[in-house]
C-alpha atoms as a PDB file:
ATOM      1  CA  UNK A   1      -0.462   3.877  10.850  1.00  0.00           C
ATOM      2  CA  UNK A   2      -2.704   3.304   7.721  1.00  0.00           C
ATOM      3  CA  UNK A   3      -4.156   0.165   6.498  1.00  0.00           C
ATOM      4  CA  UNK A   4      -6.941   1.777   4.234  1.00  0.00           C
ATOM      5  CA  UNK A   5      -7.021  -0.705   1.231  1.00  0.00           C
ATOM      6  CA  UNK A   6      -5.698  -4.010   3.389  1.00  0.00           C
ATOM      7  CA  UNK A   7      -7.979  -6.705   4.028  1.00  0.00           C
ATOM      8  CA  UNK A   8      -6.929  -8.867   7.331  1.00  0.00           C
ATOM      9  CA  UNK A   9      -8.247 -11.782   9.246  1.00  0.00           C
ATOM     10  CA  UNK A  10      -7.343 -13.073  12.946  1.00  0.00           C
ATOM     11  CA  UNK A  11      -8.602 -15.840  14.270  1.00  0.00           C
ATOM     12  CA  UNK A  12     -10.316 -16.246  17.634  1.00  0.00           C
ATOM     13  CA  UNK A  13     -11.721 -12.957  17.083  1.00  0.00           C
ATOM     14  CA  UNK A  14     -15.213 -13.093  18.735  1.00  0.00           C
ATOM     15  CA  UNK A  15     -13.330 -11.885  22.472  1.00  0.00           C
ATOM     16  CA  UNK A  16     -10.060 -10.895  24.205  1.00  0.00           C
ATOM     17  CA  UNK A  17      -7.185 -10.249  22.029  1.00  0.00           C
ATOM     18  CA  UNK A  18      -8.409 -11.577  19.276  1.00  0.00           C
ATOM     19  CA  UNK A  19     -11.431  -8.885  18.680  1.00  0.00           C
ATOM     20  CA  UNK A  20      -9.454  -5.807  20.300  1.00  0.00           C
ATOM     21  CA  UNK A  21      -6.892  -6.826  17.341  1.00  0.00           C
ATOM     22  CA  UNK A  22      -9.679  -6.981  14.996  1.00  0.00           C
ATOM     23  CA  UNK A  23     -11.334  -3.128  16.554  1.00  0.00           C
ATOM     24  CA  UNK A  24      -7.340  -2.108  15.629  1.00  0.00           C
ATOM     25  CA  UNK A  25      -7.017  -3.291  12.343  1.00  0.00           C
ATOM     26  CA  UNK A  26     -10.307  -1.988  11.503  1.00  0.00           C
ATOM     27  CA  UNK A  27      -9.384   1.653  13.328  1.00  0.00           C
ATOM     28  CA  UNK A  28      -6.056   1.577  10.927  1.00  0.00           C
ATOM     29  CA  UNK A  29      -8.463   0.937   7.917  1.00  0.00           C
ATOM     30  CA  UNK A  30      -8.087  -2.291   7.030  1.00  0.00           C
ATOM     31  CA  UNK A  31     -11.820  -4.433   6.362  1.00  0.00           C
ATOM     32  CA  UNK A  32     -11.832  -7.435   9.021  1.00  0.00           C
ATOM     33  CA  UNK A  33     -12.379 -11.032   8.495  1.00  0.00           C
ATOM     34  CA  UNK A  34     -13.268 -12.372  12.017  1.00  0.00           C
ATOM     35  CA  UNK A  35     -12.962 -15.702  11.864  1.00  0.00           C
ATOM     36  CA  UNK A  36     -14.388 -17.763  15.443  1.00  0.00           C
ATOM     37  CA  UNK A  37     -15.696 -21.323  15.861  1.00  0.00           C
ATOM     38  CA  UNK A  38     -18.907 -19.261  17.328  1.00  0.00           C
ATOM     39  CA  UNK A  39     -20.138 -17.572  14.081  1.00  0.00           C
ATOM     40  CA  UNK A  40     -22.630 -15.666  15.608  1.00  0.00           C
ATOM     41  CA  UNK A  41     -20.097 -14.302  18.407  1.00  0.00           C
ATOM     42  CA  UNK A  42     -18.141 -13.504  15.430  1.00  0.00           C
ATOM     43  CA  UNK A  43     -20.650 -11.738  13.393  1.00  0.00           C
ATOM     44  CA  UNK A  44     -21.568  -9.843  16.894  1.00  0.00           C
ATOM     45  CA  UNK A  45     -18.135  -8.514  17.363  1.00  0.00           C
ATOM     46  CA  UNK A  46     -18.021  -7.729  13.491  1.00  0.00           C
ATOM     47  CA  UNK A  47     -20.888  -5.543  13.307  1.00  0.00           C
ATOM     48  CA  UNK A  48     -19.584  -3.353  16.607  1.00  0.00           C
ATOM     49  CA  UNK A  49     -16.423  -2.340  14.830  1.00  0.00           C
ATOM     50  CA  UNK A  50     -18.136  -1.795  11.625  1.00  0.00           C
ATOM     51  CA  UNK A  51     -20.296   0.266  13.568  1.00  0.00           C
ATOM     52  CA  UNK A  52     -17.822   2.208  15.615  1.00  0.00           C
ATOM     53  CA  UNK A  53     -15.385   2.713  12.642  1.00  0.00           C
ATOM     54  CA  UNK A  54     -17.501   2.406   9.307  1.00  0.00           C
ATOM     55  CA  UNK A  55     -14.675   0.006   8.073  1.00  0.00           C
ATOM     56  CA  UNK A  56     -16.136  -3.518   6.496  1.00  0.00           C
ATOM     57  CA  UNK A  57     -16.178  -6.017   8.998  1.00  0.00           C
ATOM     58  CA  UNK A  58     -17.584  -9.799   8.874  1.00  0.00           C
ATOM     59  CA  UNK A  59     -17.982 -12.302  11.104  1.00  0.00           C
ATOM     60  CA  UNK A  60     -17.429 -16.564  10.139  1.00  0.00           C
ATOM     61  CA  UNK A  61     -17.833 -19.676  11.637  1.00  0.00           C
ATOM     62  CA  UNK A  62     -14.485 -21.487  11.345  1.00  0.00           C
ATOM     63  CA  UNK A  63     -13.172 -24.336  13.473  1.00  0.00           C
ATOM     64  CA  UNK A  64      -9.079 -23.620  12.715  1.00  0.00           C
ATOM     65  CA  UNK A  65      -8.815 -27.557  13.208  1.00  0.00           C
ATOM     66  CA  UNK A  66     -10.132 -28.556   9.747  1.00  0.00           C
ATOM     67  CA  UNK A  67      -7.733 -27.699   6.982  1.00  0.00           C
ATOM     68  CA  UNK A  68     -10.156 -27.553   3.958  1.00  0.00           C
ATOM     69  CA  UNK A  69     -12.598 -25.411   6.081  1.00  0.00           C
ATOM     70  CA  UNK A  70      -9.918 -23.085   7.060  1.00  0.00           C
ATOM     71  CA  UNK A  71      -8.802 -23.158   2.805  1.00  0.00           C
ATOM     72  CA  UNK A  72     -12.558 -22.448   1.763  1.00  0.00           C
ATOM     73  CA  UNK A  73     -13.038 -19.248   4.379  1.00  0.00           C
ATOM     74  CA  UNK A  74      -9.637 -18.149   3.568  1.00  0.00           C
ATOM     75  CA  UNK A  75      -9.877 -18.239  -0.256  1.00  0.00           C
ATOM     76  CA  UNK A  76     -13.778 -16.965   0.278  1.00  0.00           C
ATOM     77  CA  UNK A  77     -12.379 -13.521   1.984  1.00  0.00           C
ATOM     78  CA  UNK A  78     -10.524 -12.945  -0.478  1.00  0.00           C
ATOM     79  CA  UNK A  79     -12.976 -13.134  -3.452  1.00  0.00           C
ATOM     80  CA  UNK A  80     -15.435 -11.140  -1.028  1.00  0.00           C
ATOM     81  CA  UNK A  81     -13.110  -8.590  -0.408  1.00  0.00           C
ATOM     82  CA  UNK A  82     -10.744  -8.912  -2.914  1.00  0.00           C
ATOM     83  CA  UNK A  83      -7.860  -9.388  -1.254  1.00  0.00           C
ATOM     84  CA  UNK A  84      -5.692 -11.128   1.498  1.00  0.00           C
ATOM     85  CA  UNK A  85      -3.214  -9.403   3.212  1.00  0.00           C
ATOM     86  CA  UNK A  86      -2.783  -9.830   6.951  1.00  0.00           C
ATOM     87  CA  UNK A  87      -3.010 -12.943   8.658  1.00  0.00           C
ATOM     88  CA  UNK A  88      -3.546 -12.916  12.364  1.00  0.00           C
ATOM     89  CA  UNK A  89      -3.484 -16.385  13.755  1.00  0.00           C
ATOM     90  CA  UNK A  90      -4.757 -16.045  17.571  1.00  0.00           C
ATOM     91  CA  UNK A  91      -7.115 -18.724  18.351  1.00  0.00           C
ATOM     92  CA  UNK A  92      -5.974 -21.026  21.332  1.00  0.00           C
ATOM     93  CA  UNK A  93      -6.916 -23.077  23.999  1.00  0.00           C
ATOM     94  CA  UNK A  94      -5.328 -23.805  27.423  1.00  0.00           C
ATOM     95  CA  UNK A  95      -5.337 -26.990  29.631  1.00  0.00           C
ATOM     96  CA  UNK A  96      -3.620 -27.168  32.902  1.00  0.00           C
ATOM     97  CA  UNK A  97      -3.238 -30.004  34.773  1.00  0.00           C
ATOM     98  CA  UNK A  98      -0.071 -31.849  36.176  1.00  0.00           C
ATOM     99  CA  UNK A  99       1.087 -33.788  33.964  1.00  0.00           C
ATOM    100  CA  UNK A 100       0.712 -37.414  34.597  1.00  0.00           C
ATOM    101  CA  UNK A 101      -3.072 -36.431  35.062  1.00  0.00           C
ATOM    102  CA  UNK A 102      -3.018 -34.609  31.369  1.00  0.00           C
ATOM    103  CA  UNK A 103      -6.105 -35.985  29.443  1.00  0.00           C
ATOM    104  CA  UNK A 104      -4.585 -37.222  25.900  1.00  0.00           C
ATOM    105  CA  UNK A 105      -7.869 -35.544  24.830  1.00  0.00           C
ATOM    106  CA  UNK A 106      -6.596 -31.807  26.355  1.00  0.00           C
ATOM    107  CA  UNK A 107      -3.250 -32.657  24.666  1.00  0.00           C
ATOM    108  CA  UNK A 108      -4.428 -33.341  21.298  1.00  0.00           C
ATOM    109  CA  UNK A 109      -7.080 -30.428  21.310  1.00  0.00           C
ATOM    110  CA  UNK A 110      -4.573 -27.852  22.321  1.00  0.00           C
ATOM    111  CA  UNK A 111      -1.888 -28.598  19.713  1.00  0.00           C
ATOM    112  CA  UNK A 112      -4.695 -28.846  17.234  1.00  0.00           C
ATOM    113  CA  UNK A 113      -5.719 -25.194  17.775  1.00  0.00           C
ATOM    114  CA  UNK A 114      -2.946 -23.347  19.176  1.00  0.00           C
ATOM    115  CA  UNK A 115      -0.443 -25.015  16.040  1.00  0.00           C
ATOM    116  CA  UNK A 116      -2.479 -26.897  13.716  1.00  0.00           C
ATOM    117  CA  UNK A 117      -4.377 -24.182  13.252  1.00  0.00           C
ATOM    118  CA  UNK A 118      -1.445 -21.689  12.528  1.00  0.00           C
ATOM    119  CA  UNK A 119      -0.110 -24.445   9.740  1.00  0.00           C
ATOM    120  CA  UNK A 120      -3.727 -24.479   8.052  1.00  0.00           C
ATOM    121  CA  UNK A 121      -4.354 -20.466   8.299  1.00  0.00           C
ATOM    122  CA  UNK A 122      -0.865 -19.888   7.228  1.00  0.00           C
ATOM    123  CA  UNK A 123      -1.140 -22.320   4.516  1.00  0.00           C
ATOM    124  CA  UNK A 124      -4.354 -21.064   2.954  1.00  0.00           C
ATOM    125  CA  UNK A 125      -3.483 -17.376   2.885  1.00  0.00           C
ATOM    126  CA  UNK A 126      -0.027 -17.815   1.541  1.00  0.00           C
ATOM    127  CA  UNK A 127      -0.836 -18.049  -2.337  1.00  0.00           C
ATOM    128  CA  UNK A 128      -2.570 -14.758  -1.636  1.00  0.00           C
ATOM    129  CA  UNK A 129      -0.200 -13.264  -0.258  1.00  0.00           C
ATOM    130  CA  UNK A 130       2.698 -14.460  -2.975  1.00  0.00           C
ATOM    131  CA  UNK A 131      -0.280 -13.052  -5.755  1.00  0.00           C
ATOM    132  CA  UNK A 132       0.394  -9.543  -4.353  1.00  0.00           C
ATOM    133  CA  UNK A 133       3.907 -10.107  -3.473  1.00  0.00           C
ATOM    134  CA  UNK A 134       3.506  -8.700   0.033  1.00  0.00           C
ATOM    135  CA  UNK A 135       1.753  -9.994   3.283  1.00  0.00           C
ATOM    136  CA  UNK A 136       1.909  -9.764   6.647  1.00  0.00           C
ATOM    137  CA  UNK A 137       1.314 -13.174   9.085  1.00  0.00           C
ATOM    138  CA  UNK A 138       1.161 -12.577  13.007  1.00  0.00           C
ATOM    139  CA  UNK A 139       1.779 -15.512  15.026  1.00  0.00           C
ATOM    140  CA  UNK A 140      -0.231 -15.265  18.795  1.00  0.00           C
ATOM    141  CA  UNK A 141       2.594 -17.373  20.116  1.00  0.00           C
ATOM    142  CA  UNK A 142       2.908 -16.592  24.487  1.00  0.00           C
ATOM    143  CA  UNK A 143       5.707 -15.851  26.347  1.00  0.00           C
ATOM    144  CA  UNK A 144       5.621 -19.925  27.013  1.00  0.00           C
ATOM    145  CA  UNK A 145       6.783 -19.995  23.473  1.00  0.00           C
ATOM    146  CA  UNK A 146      10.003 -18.254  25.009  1.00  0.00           C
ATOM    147  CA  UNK A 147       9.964 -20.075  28.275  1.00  0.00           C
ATOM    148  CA  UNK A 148       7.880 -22.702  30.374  1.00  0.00           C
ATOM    149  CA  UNK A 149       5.416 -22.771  33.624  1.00  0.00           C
ATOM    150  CA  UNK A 150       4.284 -26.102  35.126  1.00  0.00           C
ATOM    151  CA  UNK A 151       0.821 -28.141  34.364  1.00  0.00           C
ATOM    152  CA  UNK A 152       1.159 -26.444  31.129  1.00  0.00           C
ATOM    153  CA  UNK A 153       2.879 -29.340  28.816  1.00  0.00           C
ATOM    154  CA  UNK A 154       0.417 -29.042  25.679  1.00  0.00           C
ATOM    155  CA  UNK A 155       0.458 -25.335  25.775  1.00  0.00           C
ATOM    156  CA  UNK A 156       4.329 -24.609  25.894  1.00  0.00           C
ATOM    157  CA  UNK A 157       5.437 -27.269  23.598  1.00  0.00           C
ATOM    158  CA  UNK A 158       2.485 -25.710  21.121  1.00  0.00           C
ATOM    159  CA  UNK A 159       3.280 -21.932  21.486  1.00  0.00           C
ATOM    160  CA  UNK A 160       7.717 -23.109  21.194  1.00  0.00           C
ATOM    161  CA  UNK A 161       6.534 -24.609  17.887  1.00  0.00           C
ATOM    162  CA  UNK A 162       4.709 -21.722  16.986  1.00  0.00           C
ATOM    163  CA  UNK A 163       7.882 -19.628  17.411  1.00  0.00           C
ATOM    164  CA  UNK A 164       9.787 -22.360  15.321  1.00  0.00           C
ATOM    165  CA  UNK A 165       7.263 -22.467  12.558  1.00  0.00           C
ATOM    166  CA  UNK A 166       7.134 -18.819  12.733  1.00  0.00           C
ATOM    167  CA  UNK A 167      10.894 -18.462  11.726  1.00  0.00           C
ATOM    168  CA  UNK A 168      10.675 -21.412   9.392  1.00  0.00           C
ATOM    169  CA  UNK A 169       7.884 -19.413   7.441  1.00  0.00           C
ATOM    170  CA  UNK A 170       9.719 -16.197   7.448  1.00  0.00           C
ATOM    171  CA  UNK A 171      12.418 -17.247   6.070  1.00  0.00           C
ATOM    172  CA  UNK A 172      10.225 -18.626   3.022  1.00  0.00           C
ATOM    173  CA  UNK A 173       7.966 -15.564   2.306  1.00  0.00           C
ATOM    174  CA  UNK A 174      11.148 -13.209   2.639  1.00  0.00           C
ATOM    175  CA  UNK A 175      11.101 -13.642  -1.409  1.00  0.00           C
ATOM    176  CA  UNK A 176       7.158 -12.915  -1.647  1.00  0.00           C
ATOM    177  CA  UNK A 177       7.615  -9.679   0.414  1.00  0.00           C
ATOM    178  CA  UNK A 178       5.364 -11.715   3.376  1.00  0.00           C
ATOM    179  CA  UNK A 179       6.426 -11.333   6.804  1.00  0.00           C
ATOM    180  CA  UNK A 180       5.796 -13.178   9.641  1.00  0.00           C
ATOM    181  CA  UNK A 181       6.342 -12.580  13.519  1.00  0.00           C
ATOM    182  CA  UNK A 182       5.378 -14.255  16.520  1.00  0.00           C
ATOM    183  CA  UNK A 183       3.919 -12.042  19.386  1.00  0.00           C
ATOM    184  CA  UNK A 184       4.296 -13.558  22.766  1.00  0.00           C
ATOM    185  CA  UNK A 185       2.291 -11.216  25.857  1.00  0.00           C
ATOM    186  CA  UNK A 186       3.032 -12.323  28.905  1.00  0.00           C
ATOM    187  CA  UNK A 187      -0.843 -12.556  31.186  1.00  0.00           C
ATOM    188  CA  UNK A 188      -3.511 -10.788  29.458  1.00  0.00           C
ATOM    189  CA  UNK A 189      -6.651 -10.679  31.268  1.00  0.00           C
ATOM    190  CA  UNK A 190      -8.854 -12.678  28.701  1.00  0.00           C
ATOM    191  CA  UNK A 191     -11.275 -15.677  29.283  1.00  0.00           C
ATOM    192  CA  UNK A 192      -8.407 -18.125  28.592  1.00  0.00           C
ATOM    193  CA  UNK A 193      -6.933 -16.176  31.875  1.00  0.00           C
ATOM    194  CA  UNK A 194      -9.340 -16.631  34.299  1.00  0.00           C
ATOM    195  CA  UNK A 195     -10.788 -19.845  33.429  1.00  0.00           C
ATOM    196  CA  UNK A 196      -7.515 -21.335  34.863  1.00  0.00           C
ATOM    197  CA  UNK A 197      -8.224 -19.558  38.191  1.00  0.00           C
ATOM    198  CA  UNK A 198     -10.399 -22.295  39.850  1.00  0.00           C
ATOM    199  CA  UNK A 199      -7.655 -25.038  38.927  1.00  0.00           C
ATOM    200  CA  UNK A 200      -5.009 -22.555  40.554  1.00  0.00           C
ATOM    201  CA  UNK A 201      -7.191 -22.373  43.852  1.00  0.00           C
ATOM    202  CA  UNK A 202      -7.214 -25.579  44.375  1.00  0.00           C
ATOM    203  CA  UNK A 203      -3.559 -25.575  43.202  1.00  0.00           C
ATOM    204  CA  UNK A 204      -2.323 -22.669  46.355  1.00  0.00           C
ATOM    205  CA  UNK A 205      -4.555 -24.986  48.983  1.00  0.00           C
ATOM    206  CA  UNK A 206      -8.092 -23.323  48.751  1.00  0.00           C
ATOM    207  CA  UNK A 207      -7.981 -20.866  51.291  1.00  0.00           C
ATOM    208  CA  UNK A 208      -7.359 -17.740  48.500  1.00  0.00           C
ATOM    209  CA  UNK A 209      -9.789 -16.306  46.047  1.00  0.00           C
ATOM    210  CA  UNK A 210      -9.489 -16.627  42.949  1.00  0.00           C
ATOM    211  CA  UNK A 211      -8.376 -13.061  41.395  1.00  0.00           C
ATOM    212  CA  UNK A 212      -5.783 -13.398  44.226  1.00  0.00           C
ATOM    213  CA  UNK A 213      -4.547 -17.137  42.971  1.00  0.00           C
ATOM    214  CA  UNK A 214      -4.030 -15.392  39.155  1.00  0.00           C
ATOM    215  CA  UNK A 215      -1.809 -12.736  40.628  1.00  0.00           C
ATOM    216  CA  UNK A 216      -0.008 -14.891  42.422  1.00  0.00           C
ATOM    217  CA  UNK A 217       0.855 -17.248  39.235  1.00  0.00           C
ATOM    218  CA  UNK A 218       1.142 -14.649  36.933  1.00  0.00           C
ATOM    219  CA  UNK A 219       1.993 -11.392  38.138  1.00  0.00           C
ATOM    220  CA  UNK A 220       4.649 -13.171  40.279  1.00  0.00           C
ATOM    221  CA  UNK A 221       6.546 -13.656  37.592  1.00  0.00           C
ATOM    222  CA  UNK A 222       5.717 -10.287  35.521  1.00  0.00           C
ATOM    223  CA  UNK A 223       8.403  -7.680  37.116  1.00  0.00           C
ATOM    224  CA  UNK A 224       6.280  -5.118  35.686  1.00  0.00           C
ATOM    225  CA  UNK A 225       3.530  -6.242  38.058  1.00  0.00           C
ATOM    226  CA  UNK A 226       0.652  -5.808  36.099  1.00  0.00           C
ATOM    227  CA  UNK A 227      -1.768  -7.463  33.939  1.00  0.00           C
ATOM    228  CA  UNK A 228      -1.087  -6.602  30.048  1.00  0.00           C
ATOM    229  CA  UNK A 229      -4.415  -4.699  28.300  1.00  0.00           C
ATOM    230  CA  UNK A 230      -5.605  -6.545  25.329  1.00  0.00           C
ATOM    231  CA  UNK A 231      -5.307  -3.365  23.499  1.00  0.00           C
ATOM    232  CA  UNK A 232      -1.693  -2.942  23.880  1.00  0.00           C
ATOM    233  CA  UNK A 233      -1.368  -6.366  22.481  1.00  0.00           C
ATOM    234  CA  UNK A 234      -3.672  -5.191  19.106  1.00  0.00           C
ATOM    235  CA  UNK A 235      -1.927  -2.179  18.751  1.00  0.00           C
ATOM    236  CA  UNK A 236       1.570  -4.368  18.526  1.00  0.00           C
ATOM    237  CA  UNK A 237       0.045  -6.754  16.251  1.00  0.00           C
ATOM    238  CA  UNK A 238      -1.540  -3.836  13.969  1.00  0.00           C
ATOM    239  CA  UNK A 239       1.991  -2.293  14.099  1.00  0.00           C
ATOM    240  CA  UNK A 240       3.293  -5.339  12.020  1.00  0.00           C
ATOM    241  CA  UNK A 241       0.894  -5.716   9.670  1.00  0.00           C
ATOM    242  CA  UNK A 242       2.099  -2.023   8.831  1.00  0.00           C
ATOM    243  CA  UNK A 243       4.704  -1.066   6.015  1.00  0.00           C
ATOM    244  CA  UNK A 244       6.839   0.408   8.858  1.00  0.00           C
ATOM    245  CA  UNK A 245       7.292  -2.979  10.259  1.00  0.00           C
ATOM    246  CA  UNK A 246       8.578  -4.186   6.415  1.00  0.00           C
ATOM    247  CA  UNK A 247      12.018  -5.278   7.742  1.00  0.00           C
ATOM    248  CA  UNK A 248      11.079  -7.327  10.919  1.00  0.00           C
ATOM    249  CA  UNK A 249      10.168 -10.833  10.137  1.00  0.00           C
ATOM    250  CA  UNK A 250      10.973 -14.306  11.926  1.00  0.00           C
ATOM    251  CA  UNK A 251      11.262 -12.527  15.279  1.00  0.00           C
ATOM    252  CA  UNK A 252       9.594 -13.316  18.666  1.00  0.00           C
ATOM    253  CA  UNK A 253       8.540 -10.153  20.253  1.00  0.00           C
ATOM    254  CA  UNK A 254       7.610 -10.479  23.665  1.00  0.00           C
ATOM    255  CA  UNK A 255       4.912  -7.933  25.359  1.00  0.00           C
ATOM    256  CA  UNK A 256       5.334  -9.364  28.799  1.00  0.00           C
ATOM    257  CA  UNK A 257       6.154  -6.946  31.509  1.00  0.00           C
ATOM    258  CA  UNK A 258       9.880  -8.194  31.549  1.00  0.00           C
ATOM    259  CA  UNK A 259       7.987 -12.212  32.138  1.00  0.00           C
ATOM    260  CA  UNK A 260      11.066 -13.652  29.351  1.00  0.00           C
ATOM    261  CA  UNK A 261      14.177 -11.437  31.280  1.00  0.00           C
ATOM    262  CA  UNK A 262      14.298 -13.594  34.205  1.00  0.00           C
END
């Protein structure tokens, strides 16, 4: 596909999926954005895929939980660049405990970046997007925006209103030629992964390790058996952002190994 002349940011994009989505973009042609509340992480993973594909790529400090922060580094790419026209919202944070032990802390933080954050992004780019009467907004929703898993209660009810905002939002840019889509992988092996591994331990009685205890809660329920590659993820969300993908909007797509089937 070919994004020469496109100008795209995503969100969380100093690791995981959020910087192999960036490396994509940038591969397709499009000049990056990478937008990360650790700037310098940011600018680190910008100047490796300007350096491996000679496509503009910049790195920001942006916390997606303050609106007029998120308006000023959205309306500052495109004056840099000189345009706006892919939004990939990705950031998000995970908290798992049972809940009647959920901080009200964890709950607040994780619906302020996994859907605040989406709203403000979202928000900001739009009038951009309407300018040039086409854009392209990728939701990083989960495949607990399709269905749930326990000790998980901010995270599913934040990635289900991601998929509802997501189809609320489509329906709206349909007239601005903007689409938007929610992607929702099933267990990619990223830092928000394995951080949870120590809590699942203790969860399975201690007496596993701890790659071991993430098969067991997430491949368990993946038919395909097999942790999802960043990359394939990337390479799904560059596929929207394409003219190809003009007529798919408001639609969950799961990537999940067949996770959503059961």
């Amino acid at each position: 596909m070919d994004l020469t002349g496109r100008v795209s940011i995503v969100t969380g994009a100093a690791h995981g999926i959020g910087a192999a989505t960036a490396l994509e973009l940038a591969r397709a042609g499009s000049a990056v954005a990478l937008f990360d509340l650790d700037g310098d992480e940011a600018s680190h993973a910008a100047a490796g895929i300007e350096a491996e594909t000679g496509v503009t790529a910049r790195g920001y400090a942006v916390d997606v939980r303050k609106a007029e922060l998120v308006k000023q580094m959205c309306d500052a790419v495109a004056e840099d660049f000189g345009s706006l026209d892919h939004l990939i919202n990705n950031a998000g944070i995970q908290h798992v405990a049972p809940l009647p032990e959920f901080p009200d802390t964890a709950w607040d933080d994780v619906i302020a970046v996994n859907l605040d954050g989406v709203f403000y992004a979202t928000k900001a780019a739009w009038p951009h997007m309407v300018a040039r009467n086409r854009g392209r907004i990728v939701n990083m929703a989960s495949v607990h925006g399709i269905v749930a898993s326990p000790y998980k209660p901010a995270y599913v009810a934040a990635k289900h209103a991601v998929v509802g905002f997501t189809r609320a939002a489509a329906l709206e840019g349909a007239d601005h030629g903007i689409t938007v889509n929610a992607v929702c992988p099933g267990a990619v092996m990223t830092d928000l992964v394995r951080a949870q591994a120590p809590y699942l331990v203790r969860t399975y009685g201690g007496d596993i390790g701890e790659d071991e205890a993430l098969e067991r809660a997430f491949l368990d329920a993946m038919p395909s058996k097999t942790f999802i590659d960043p990359q394939e993820v990337a390479q799904l969300c560059a596929y929207l952002c394409s003219d190809a993908a003009r007529s798919i909007t408001g639609a969950p797509i799961s990537i999940d190994g067949g996770w959503a089937a059961h």
